[in-house]
Protein backbone atom coordinates (compact mmCIF):
# COMPACT_ATOMS: atom_id res chain seq x y z
CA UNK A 1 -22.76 26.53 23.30
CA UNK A 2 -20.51 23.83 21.20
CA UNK A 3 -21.74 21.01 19.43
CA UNK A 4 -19.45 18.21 19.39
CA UNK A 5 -19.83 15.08 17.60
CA UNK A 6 -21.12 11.86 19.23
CA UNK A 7 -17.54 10.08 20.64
CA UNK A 8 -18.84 6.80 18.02
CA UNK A 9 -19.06 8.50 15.18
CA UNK A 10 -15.52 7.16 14.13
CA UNK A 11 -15.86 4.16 15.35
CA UNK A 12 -18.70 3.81 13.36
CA UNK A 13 -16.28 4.98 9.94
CA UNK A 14 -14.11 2.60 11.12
CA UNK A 15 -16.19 -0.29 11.40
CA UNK A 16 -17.95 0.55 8.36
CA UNK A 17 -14.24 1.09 6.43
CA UNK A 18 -13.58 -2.36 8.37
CA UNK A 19 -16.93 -4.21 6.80
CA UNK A 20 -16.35 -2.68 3.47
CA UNK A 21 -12.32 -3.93 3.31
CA UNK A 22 -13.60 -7.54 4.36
CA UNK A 23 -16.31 -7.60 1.49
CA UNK A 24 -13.71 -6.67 -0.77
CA UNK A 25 -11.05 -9.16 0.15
CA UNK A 26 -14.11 -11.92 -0.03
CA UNK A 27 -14.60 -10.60 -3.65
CA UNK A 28 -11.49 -10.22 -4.97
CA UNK A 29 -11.65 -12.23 -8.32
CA UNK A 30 -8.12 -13.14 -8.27
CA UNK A 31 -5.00 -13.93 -6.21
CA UNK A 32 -3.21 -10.32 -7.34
CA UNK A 33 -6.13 -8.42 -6.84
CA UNK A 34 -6.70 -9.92 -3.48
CA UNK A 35 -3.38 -8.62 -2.44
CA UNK A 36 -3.44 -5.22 -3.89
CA UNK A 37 -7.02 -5.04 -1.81
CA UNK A 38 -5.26 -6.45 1.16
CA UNK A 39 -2.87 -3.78 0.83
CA UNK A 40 -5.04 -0.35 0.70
CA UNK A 41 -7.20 -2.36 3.45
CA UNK A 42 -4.22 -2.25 6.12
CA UNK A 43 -3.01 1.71 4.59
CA UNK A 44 -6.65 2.64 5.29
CA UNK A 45 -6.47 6.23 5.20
CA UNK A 46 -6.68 5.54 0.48
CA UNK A 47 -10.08 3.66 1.12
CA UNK A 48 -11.66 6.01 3.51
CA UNK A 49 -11.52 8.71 0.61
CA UNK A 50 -15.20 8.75 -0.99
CA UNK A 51 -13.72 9.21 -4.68
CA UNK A 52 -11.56 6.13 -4.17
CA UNK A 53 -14.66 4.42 -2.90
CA UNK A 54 -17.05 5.33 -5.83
CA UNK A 55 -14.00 4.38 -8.55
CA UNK A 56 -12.96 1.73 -6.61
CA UNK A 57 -16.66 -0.23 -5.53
CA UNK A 58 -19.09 -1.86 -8.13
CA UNK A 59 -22.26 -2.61 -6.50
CA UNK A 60 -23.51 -5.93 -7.56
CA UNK A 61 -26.35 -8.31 -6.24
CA UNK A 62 -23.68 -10.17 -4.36
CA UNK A 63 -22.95 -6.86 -2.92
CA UNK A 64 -20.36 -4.29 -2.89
CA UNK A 65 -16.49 -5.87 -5.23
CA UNK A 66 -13.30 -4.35 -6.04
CA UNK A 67 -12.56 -3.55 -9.60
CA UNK A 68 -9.16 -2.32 -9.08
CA UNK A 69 -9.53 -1.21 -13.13
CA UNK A 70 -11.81 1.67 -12.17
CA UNK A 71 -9.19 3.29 -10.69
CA UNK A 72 -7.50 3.69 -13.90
CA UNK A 73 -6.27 6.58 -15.26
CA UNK A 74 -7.92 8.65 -12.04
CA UNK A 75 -4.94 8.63 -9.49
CA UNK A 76 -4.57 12.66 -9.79
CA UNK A 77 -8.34 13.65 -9.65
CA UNK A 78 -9.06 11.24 -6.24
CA UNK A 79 -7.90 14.05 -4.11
CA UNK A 80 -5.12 11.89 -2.56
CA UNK A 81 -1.78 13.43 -1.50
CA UNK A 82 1.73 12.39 -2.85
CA UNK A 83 2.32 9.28 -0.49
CA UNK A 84 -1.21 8.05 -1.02
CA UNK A 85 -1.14 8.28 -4.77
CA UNK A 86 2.36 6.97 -4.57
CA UNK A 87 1.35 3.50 -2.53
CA UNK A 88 -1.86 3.78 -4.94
CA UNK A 89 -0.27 3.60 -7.78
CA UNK A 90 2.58 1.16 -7.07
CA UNK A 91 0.00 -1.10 -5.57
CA UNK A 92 -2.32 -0.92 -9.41
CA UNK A 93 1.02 -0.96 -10.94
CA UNK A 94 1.65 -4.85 -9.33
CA UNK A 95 -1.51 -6.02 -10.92
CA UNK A 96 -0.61 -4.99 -14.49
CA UNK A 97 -2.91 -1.10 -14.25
CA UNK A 98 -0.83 1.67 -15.49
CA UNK A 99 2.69 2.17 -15.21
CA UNK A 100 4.61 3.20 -12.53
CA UNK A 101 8.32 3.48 -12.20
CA UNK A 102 9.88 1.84 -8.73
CA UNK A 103 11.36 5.58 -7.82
CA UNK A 104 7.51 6.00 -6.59
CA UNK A 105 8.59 4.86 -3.32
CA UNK A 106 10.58 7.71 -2.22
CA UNK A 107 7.08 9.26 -1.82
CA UNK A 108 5.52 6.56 0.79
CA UNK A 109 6.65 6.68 4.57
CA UNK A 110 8.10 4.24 6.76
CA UNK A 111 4.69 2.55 7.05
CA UNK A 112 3.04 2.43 3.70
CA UNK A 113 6.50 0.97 2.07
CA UNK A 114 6.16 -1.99 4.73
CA UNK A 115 2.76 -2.78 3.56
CA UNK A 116 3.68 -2.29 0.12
CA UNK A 117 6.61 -4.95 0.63
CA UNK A 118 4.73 -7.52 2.37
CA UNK A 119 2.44 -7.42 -0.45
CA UNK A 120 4.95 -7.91 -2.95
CA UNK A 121 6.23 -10.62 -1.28
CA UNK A 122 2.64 -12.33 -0.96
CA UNK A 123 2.78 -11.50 -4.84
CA UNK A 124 5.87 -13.59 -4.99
CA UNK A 125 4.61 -16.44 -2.72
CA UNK A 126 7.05 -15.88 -0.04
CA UNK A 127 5.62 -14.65 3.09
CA UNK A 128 9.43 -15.73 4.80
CA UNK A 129 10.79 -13.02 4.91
CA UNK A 130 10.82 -10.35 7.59
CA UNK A 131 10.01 -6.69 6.93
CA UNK A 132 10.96 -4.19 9.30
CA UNK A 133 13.34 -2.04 10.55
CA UNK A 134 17.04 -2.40 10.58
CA UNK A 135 19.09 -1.37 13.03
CA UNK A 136 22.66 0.00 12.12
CA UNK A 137 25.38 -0.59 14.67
CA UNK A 138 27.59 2.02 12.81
CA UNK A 139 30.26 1.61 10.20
CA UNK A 140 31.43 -1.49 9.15
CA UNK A 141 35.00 -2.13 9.57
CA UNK A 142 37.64 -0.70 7.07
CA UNK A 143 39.08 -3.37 4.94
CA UNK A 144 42.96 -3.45 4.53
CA UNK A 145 43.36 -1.65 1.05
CA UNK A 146 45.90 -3.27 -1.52
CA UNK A 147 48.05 -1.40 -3.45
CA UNK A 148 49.51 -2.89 -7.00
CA UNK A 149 53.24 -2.41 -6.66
CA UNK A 150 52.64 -1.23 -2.97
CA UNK A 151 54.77 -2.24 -0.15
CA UNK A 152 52.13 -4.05 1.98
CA UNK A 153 53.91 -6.72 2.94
């Protein structure tokens, strides 16, 4: 006999990761912080690591706020692998915590660096411009090359 695990058990995570992102975006207490939340909201897989949570949450009577500071100094002991702790820390790094050099995102996949550029660009106030993926129609063409003295005439 097999136990198996009611089939809305994670659909209830994920509405419960889906409340907990919206109370967070509603308290973010400023405009960079807001985005940064926005960001690990849409990677999802950061927030729905309990050590991120308890660093991440303080409980007030308004109820449950981001204080993107308590993450501080904790990337390496949240039990996060390289791409998370990558995005995390590039994403702390746009609101002033720690320091973080741009190389990071050779760590993040195809996915987390498109989040991570929209919200620079919300950063930036400029929500114009597309992100996504380019498509290559092969090499451009060569360009005649000039040759000082050459006969290319």
């Amino acid at each position: 006999m097999s136990i198996t695990e009611p089939e809305d058990a994670t659909s209830g995570t994920e509405d419960e990761l889906q409340r907990l992102g919206e109370q967070l975006l509603r308290t973010a207490r400023t405009s960079p912080g807001r985005t940064v939340v926005q960001a690990l909201v849409e990677e999802q897989t950061i927030l729905s690591v309990p050590a991120v949570r308890q660093a991440l949450i303080l409980h007030t009577d308004d109820g449950e706020m981001a204080h993107l500071e308590g993450l501080a100094g904790q990337e390496f002991s949240l039990g996060l692998d390289k791409g998370q702790r990558s995005f995390l820390c590039l994403g702390l790094s746009m609101v002033g915590i720690g320091m973080t050099t741009v190389a990071a995102v050779r760590d993040l996949d195809e996915r987390r660096l498109q989040i991570l550029l929209r919200a620079i660009l919300r950063l930036a106030g400029n929500e114009t411009i597309a992100v996504g993926t380019r498509v290559s129609l092969g090499a451009p063409a060569a360009r005649p090359q000039h040759r000082p003295g050459g006969d290319d005439q």
